[in-house]
Protein backbone atom coordinates (compact mmCIF):
# COMPACT_ATOMS: atom_id res chain seq x y z
CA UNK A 1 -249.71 -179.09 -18.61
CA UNK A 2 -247.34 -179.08 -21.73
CA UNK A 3 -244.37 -182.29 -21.42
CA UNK A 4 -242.74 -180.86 -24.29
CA UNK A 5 -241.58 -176.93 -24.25
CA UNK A 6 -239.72 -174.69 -27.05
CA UNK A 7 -236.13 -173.98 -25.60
CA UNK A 8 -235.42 -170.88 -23.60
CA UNK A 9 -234.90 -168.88 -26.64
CA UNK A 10 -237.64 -169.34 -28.17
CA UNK A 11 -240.43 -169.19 -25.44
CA UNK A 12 -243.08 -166.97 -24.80
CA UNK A 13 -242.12 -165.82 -21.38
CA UNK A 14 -239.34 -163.02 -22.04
CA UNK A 15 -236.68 -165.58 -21.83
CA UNK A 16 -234.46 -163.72 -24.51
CA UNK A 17 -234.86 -160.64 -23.21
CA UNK A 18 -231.57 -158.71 -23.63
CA UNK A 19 -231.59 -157.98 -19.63
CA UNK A 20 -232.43 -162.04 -18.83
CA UNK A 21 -229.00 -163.71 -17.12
CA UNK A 22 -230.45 -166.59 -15.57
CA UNK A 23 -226.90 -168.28 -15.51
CA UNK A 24 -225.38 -165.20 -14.51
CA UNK A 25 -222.91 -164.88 -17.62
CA UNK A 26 -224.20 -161.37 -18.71
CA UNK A 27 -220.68 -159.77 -17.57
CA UNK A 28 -218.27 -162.69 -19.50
CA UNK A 29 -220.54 -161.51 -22.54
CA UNK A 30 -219.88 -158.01 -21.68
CA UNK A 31 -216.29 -158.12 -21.40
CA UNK A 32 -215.80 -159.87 -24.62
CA UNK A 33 -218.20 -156.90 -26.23
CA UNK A 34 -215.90 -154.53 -25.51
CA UNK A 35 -212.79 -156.63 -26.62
CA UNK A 36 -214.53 -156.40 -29.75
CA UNK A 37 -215.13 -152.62 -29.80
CA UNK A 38 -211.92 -152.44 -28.65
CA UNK A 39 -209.94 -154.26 -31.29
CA UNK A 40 -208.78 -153.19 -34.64
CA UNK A 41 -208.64 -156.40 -36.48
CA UNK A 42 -210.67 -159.78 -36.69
CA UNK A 43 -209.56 -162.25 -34.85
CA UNK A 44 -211.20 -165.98 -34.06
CA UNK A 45 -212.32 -166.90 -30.54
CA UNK A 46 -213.63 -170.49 -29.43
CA UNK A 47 -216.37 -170.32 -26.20
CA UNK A 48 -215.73 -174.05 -24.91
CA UNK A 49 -219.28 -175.19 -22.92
CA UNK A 50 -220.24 -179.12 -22.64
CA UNK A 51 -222.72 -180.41 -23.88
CA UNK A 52 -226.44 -179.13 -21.66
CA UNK A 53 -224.50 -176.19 -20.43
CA UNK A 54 -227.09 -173.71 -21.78
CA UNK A 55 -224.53 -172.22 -24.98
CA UNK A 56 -227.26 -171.46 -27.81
CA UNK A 57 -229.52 -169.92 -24.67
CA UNK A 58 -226.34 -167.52 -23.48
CA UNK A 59 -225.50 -166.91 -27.12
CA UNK A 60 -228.83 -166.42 -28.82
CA UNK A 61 -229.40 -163.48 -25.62
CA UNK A 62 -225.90 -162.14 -26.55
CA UNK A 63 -226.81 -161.92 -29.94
CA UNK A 64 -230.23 -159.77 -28.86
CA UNK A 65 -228.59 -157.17 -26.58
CA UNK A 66 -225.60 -156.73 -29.33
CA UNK A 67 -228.36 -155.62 -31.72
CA UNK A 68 -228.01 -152.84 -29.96
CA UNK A 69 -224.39 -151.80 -30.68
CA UNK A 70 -224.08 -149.14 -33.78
CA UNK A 71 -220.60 -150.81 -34.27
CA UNK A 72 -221.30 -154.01 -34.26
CA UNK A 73 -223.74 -156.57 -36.35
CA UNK A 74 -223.90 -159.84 -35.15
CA UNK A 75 -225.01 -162.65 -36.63
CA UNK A 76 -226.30 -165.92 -35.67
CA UNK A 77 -225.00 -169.36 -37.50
CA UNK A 78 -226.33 -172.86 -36.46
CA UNK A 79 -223.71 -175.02 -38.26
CA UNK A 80 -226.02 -178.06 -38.16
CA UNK A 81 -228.96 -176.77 -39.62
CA UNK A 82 -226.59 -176.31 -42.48
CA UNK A 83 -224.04 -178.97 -42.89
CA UNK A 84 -226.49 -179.96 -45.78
CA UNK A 85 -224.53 -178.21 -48.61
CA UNK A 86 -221.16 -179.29 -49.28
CA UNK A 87 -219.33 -176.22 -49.05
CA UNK A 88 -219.07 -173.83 -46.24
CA UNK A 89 -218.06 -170.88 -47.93
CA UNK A 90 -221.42 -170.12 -49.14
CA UNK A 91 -223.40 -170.91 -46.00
CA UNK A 92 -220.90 -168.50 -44.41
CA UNK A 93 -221.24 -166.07 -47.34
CA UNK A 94 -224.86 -166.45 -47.68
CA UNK A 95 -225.19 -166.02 -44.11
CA UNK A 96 -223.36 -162.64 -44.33
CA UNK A 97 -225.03 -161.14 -47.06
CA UNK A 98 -228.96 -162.04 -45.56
CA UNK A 99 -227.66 -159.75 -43.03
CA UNK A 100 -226.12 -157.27 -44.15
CA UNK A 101 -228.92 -155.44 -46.03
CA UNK A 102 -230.98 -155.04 -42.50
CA UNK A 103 -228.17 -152.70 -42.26
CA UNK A 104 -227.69 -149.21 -43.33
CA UNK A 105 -224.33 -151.01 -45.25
CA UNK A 106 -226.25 -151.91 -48.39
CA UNK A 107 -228.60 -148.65 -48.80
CA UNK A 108 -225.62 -145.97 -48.30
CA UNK A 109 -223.20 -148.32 -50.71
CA UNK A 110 -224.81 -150.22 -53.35
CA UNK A 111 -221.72 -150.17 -55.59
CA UNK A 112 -219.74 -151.78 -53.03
CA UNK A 113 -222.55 -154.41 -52.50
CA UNK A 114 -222.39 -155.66 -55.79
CA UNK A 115 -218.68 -155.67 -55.39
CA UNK A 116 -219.43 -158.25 -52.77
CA UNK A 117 -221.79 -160.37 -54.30
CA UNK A 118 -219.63 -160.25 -57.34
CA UNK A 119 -216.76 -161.66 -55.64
CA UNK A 120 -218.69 -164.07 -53.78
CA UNK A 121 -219.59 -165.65 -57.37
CA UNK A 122 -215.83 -165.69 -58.26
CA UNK A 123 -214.75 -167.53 -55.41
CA UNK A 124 -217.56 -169.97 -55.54
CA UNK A 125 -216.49 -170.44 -59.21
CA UNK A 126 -212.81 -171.09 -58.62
CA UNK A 127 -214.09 -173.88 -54.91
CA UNK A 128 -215.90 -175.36 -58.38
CA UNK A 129 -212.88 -175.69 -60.34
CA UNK A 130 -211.08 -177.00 -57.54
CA UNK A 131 -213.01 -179.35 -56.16
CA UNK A 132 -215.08 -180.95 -58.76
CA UNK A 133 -212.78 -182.49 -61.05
CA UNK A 134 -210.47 -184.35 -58.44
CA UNK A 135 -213.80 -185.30 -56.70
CA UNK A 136 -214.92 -186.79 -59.64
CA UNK A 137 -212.12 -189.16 -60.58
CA UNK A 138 -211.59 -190.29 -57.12
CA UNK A 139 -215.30 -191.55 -56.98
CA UNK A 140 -215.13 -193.10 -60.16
CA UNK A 141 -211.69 -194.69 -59.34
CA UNK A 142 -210.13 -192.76 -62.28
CA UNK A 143 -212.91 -194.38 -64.79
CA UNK A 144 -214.11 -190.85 -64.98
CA UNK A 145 -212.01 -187.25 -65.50
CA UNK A 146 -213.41 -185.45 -63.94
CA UNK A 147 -211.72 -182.11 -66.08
CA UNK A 148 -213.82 -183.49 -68.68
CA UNK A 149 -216.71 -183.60 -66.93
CA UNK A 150 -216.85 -180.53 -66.13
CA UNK A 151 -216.52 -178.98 -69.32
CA UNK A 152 -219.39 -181.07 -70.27
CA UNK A 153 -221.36 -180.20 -67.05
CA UNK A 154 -220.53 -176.20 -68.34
CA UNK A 155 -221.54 -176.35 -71.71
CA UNK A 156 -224.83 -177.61 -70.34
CA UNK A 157 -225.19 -175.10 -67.54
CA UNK A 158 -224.00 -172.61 -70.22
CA UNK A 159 -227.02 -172.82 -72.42
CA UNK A 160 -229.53 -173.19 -68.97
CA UNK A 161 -228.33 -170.49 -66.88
CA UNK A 162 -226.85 -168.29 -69.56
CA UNK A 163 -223.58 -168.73 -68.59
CA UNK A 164 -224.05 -168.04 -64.92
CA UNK A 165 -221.20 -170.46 -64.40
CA UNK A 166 -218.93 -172.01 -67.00
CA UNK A 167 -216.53 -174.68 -66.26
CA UNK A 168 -213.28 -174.85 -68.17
CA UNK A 169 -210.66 -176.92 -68.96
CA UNK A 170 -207.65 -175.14 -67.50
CA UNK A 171 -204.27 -175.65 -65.79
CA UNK A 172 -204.30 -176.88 -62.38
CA UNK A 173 -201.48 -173.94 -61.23
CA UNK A 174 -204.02 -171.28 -63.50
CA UNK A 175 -206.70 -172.57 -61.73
CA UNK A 176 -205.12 -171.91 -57.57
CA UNK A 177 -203.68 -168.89 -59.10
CA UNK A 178 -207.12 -167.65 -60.04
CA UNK A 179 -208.41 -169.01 -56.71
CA UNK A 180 -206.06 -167.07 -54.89
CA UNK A 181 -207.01 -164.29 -56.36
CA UNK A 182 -210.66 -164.23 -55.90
CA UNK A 183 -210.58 -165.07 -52.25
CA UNK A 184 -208.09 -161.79 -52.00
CA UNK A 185 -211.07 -159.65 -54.37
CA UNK A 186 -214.10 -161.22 -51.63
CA UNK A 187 -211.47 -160.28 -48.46
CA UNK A 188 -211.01 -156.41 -50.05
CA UNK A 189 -214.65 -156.18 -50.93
CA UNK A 190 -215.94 -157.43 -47.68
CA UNK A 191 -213.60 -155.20 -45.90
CA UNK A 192 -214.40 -152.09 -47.87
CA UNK A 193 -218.00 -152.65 -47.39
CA UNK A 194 -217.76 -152.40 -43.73
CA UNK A 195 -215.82 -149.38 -43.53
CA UNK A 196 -218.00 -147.44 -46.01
CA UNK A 197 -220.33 -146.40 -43.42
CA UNK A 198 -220.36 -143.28 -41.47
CA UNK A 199 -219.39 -145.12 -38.44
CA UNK A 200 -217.42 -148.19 -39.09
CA UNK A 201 -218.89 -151.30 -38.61
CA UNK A 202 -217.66 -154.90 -37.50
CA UNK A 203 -219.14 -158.15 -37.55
CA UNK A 204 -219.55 -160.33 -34.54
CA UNK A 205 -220.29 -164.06 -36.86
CA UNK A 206 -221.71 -166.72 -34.16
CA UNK A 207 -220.99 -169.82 -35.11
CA UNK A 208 -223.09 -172.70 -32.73
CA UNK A 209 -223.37 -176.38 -32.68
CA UNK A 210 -219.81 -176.77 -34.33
CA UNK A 211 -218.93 -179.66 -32.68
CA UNK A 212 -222.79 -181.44 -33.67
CA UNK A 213 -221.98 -181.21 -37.57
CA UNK A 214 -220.74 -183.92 -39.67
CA UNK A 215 -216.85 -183.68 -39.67
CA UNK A 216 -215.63 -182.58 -43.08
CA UNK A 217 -218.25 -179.75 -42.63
CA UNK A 218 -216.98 -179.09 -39.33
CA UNK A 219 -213.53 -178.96 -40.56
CA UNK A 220 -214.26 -176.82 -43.75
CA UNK A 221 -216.02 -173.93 -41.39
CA UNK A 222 -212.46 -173.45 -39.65
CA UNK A 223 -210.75 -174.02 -42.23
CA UNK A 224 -212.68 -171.54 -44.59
CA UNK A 225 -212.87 -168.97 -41.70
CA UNK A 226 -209.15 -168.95 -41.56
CA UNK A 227 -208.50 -168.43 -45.24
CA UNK A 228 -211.35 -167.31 -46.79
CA UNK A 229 -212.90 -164.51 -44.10
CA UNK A 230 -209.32 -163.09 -42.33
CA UNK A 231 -210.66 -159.59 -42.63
CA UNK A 232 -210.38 -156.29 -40.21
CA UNK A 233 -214.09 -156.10 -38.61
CA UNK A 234 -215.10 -158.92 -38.81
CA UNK A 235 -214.98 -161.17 -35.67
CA UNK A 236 -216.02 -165.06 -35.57
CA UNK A 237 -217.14 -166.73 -31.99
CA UNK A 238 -217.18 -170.79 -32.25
CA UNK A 239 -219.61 -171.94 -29.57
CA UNK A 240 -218.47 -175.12 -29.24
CA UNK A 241 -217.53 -178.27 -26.70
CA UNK A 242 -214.72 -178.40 -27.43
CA UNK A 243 -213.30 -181.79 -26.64
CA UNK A 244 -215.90 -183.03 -28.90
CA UNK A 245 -214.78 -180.89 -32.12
CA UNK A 246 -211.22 -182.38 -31.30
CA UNK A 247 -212.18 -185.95 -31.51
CA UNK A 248 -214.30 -185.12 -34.73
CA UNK A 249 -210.58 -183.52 -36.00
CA UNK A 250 -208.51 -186.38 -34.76
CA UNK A 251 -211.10 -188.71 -36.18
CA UNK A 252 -210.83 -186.84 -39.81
CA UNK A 253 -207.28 -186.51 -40.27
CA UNK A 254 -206.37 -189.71 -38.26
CA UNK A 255 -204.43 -187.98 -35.52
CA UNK A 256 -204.41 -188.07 -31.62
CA UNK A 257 -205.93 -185.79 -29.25
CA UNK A 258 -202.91 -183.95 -28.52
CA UNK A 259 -202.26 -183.29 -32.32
CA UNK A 260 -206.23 -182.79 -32.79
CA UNK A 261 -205.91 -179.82 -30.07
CA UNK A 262 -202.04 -178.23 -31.66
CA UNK A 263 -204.42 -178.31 -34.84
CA UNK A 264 -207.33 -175.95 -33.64
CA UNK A 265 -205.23 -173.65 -32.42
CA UNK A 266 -203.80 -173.07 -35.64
CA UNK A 267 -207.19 -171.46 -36.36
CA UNK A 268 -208.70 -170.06 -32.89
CA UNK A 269 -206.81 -166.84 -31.54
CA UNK A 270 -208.33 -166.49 -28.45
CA UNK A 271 -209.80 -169.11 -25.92
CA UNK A 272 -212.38 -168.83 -23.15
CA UNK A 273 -214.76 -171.01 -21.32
CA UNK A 274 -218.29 -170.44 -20.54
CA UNK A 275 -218.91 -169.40 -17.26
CA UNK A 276 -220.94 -172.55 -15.65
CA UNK A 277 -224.23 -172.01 -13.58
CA UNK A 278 -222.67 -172.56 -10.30
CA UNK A 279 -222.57 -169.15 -10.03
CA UNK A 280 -226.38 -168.65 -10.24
CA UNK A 281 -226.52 -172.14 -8.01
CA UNK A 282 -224.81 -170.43 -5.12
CA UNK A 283 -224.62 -166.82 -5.34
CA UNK A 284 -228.21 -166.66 -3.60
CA UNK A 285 -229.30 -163.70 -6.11
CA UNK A 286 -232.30 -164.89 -7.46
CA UNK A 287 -231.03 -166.43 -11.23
CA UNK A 288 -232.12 -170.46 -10.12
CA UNK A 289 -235.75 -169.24 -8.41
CA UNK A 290 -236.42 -166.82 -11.68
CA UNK A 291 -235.36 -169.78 -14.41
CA UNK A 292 -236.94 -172.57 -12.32
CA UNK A 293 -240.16 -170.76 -12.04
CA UNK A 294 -239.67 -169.78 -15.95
CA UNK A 295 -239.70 -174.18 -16.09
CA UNK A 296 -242.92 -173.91 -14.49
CA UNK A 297 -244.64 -171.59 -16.17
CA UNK A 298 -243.44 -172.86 -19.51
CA UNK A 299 -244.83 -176.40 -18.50
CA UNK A 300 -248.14 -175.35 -17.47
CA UNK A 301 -247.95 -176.48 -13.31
CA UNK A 302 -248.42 -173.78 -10.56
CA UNK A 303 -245.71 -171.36 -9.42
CA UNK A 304 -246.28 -172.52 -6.04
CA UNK A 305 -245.49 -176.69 -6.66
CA UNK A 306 -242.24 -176.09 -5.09
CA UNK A 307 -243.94 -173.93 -1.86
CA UNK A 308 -243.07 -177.40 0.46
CA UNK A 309 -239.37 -176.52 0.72
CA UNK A 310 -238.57 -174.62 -2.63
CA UNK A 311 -234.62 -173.64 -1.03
CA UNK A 312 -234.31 -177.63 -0.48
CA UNK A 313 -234.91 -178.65 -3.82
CA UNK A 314 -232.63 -175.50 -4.95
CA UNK A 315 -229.65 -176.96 -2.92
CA UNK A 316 -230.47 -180.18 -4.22
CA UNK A 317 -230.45 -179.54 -8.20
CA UNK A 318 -227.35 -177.14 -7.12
CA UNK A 319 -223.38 -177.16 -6.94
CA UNK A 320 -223.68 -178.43 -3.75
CA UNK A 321 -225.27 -181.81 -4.40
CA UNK A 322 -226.30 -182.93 -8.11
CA UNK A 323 -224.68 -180.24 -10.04
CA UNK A 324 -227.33 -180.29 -12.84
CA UNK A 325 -226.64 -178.29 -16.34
CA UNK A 326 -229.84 -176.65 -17.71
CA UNK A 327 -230.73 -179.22 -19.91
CA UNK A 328 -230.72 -181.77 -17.41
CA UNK A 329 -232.69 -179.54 -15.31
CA UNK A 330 -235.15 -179.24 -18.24
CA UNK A 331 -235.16 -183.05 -19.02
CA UNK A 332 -236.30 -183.44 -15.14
CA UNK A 333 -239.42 -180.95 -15.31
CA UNK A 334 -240.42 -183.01 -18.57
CA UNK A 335 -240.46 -186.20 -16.62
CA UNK A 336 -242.18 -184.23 -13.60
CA UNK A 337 -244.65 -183.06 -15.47
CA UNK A 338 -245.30 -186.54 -17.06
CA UNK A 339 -245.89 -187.72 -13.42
CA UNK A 340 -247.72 -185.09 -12.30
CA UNK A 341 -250.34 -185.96 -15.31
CA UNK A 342 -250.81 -189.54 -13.61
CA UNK A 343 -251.69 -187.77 -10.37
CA UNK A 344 -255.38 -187.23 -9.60
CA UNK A 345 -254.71 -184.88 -6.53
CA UNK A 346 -250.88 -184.85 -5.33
CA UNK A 347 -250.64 -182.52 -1.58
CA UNK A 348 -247.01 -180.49 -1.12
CA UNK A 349 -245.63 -183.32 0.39
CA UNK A 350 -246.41 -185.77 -2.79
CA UNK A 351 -245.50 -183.05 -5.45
CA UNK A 352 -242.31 -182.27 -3.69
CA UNK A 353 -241.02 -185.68 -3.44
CA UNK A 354 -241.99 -186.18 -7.33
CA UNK A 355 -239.25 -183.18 -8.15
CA UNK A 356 -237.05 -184.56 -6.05
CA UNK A 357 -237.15 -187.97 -7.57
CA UNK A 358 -237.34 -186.84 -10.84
CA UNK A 359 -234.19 -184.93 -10.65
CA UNK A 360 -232.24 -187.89 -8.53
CA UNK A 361 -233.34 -190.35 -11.69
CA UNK A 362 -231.67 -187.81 -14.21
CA UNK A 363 -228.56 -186.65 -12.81
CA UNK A 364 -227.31 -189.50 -11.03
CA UNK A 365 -229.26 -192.59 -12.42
CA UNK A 366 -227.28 -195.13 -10.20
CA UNK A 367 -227.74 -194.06 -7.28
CA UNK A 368 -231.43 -194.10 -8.18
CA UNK A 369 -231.65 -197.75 -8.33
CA UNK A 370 -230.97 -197.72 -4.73
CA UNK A 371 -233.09 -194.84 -4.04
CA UNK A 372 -236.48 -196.30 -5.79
CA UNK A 373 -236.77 -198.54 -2.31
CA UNK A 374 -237.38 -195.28 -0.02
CA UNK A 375 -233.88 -196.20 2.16
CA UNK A 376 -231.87 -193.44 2.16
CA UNK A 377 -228.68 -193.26 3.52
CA UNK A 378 -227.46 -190.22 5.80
CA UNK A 379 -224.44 -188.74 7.12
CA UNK A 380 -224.05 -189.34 10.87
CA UNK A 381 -224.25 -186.59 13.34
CA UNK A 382 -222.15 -184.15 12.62
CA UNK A 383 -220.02 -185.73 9.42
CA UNK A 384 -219.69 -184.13 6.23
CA UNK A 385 -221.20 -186.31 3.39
CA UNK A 386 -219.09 -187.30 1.05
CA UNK A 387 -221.30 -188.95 -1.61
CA UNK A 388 -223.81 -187.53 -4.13
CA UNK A 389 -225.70 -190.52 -2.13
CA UNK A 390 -225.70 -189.28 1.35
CA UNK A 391 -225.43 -185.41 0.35
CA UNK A 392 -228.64 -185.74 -0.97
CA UNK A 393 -230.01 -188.10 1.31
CA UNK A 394 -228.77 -185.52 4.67
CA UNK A 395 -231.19 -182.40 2.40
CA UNK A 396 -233.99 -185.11 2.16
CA UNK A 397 -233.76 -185.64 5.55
CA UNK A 398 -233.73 -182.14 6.34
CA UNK A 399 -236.16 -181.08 3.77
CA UNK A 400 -239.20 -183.58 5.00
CA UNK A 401 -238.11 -184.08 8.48
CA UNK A 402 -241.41 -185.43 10.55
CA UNK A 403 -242.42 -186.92 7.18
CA UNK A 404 -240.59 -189.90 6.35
CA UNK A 405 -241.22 -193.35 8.09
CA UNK A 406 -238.31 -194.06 10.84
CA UNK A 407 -235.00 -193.35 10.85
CA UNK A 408 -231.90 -195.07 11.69
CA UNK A 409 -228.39 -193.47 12.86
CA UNK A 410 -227.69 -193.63 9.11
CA UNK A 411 -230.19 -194.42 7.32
CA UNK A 412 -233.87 -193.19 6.84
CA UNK A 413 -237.34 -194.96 5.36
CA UNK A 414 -239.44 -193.03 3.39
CA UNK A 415 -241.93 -195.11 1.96
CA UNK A 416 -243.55 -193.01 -0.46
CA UNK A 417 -240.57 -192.86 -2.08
CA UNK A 418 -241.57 -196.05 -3.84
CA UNK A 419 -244.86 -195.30 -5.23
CA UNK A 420 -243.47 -191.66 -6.58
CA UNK A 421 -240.59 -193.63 -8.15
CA UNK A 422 -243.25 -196.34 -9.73
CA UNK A 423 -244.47 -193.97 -11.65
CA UNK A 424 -241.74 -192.12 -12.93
CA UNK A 425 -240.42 -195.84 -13.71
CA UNK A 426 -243.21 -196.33 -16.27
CA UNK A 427 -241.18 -193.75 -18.38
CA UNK A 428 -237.94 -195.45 -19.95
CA UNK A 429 -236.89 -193.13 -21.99
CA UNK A 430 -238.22 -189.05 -22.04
């Protein structure tokens, strides 16, 4: 058995295949494809998920069935992996360019190419001038000008780099002026470079894990989207939580929520929300049985652990009762598995009640504490539940009926319970 398993994406099992919709969000994808065909200028649009709602998974997928589209080229950028460098424009830029040569852009237009990459270099020269010299003298408390600097820092990169870069001494107004400038020469370039193809082309720019990056990186990738890549064709998505990315604003500019949220949509032209799994939780179609047996298979236990009551411990993880996000749902089958391993020979019953536990212990841990005895409270008769307590005590009750050790009008003993939960207890943190 493996505890630890690559995410969805990435695993062996056909998980990103382009036809895969575990969550059943293949038709929200679609619709915003053909907004995209459909529209004649870029535009920014925000995809709000929480945290453990599966966006990468749904994204990454997206990104494999656009792949597909002659009109569109999508690309794929994990904002944390690069909130290393210090300026977003060329992670953006960089990002762009990687691409675009797996294209038929760069073989059918290799003037305009250079155009690009040309431009690129200009308006990474002028962020330079900008930025560098104030930097400077505000880290040094003023001991330091930072204009200086940088002339001294260009005569030196002059004579290494053969004046790949050269830092002058110029007017602060000369200097936005040329700035200005250079972002409008990367803008015309990038836009002429898409449309010099026999069938114009857009790009569909992913940006995920937004809202995990360290703030002033965060805030430069809107910010730089907005001014820096406002071009016809080309489309950004920010997959994002979005409540998150507004405290991260608020929390850099020192404003509230409310101001934090007027402030995004300065930059975002279009919000949606990620569809959540409910729909594969209730619809009955097949999504939760295909990804939980993808869980199974990816951690190594048989297909047929779940053969005791598989459609109990469905309603259980489900809308209905627990509500569990993917990663929640993954985090459980890691501490299952871990408890399987300390088995020597578990029967249905015993196996069942570990997935069970397991899943009780992650998504609501307090109820858990009262859980870990084996007494288990139950609706009575004919009463609706209205806890996450006795909802998933009444499909316990139903689920291993004949099993358990006596049962009161509300309440129920089921003493293996206690030895299941034992075990998973040894784990404090997985």
């Amino acid at each position: 058995m493996k505890i630890v398993i690559p995410p969805i994406y990435e695993r062996d099992d056909d998980a990103l295949k382009k036809d895969s919709d575990f969550f059943k969000r293949k038709v929200f994808s679609e619709n915003l494809t053909r907004l995209f065909l459909n529209s004649d200028s870029g535009m920014v649009v925000s995809i709000d998920a929480k945290w453990g709602d599966g966006k990468t998974s749904f994204v990454r997928s997206w990104v494999e069935r656009l792949k597909e589209k002659e009109e569109l080229l999508p690309i794929y950028f994990d904002a944390y992996r690069n909130d290393f460098t210090s300026d977003a424009f060329l992670s953006i830029a960089a990002a762009i360019q990687k691409n675009l040569p797996e294209s038929k852009i760069k073989e059918k237009s290799a003037d305009l190419w250079k155009g690009l990459v040309d431009s690129t270099v200009r308006v990474a020269q002028s962020s330079i001038k900008l930025g560098v010299g104030s930097a400077v003298t505000a880290l040094s408390a003023g001991m330091v000008n930072g204009r200086d600097l940088v002339n001294g820092v260009g005569e030196i990169a002059g004579d290494v780099i053969s004046g790949a870069i050269a830092y002058e001494a110029e007017e602060r107004l000369q200097t936005h002026l040329e700035a200005e400038e250079s972002i409008e020469h990367y803008k015309k370039a990038l836009g002429r470079l898409l449309k010099s193809s026999e069938k114009e082309r857009k790009i569909v720019f992913f940006v995920d894990e937004l809202d995990r990056c360290r703030p002033d990186f965060a805030m430069q990738v809107i910010e730089k989207i907005k001014h820096l890549f406002s071009v016809d064709g080309v489309i950004f998505v920010l997959v994002m939580n979005k409540g998150q990315l507004e405290k991260t604003v608020a929390h850099a500019y020192g404003v509230s929520s409310k101001d934090a949220e007027v402030y995004l949509q300065k930059f975002i032209h279009i919000e949606t929300r990620l569809p959540g799994i409910n729909n594969m939780l209730r619809d009955g179609s097949g999504g939760l049985e295909e990804y939980i047996n993808s869980l199974l298979g990816a951690h190594g236990i048989p297909k047929d652990a779940l053969r005791f009551n598989a459609s109990a411990f469905y309603s259980l993880v489900g809308g209905e009762c627990l509500n569990m996000n993917p990663r929640a749902i993954e985090r459980a089958f890691s501490l299952a598995t871990m408890v399987l391993m300390t088995m020597d020979n578990a029967d249905a019953t015993g196996m069942m009640l570990v997935f069970f536990s397991v899943a009780i212990k992650v998504a609501a841990p307090d109820f858990y504490e009262r859980y870990r005895s084996g007494r288990i409270q139950v609706s009575i008769g004919n009463s609706q539940a209205d806890t996450v307590e006795k909802k998933c005590g009444d499909i316990i009750s139903k689920a291993f009926e004949g099993y358990f050790d006596q049962r009161a009008a509300n309440l129920i003993v089921f003493k293996e319970v206690a030895e299941i939960c034992s075990r998973i207890d040894m784990f404090a943190r997985f």
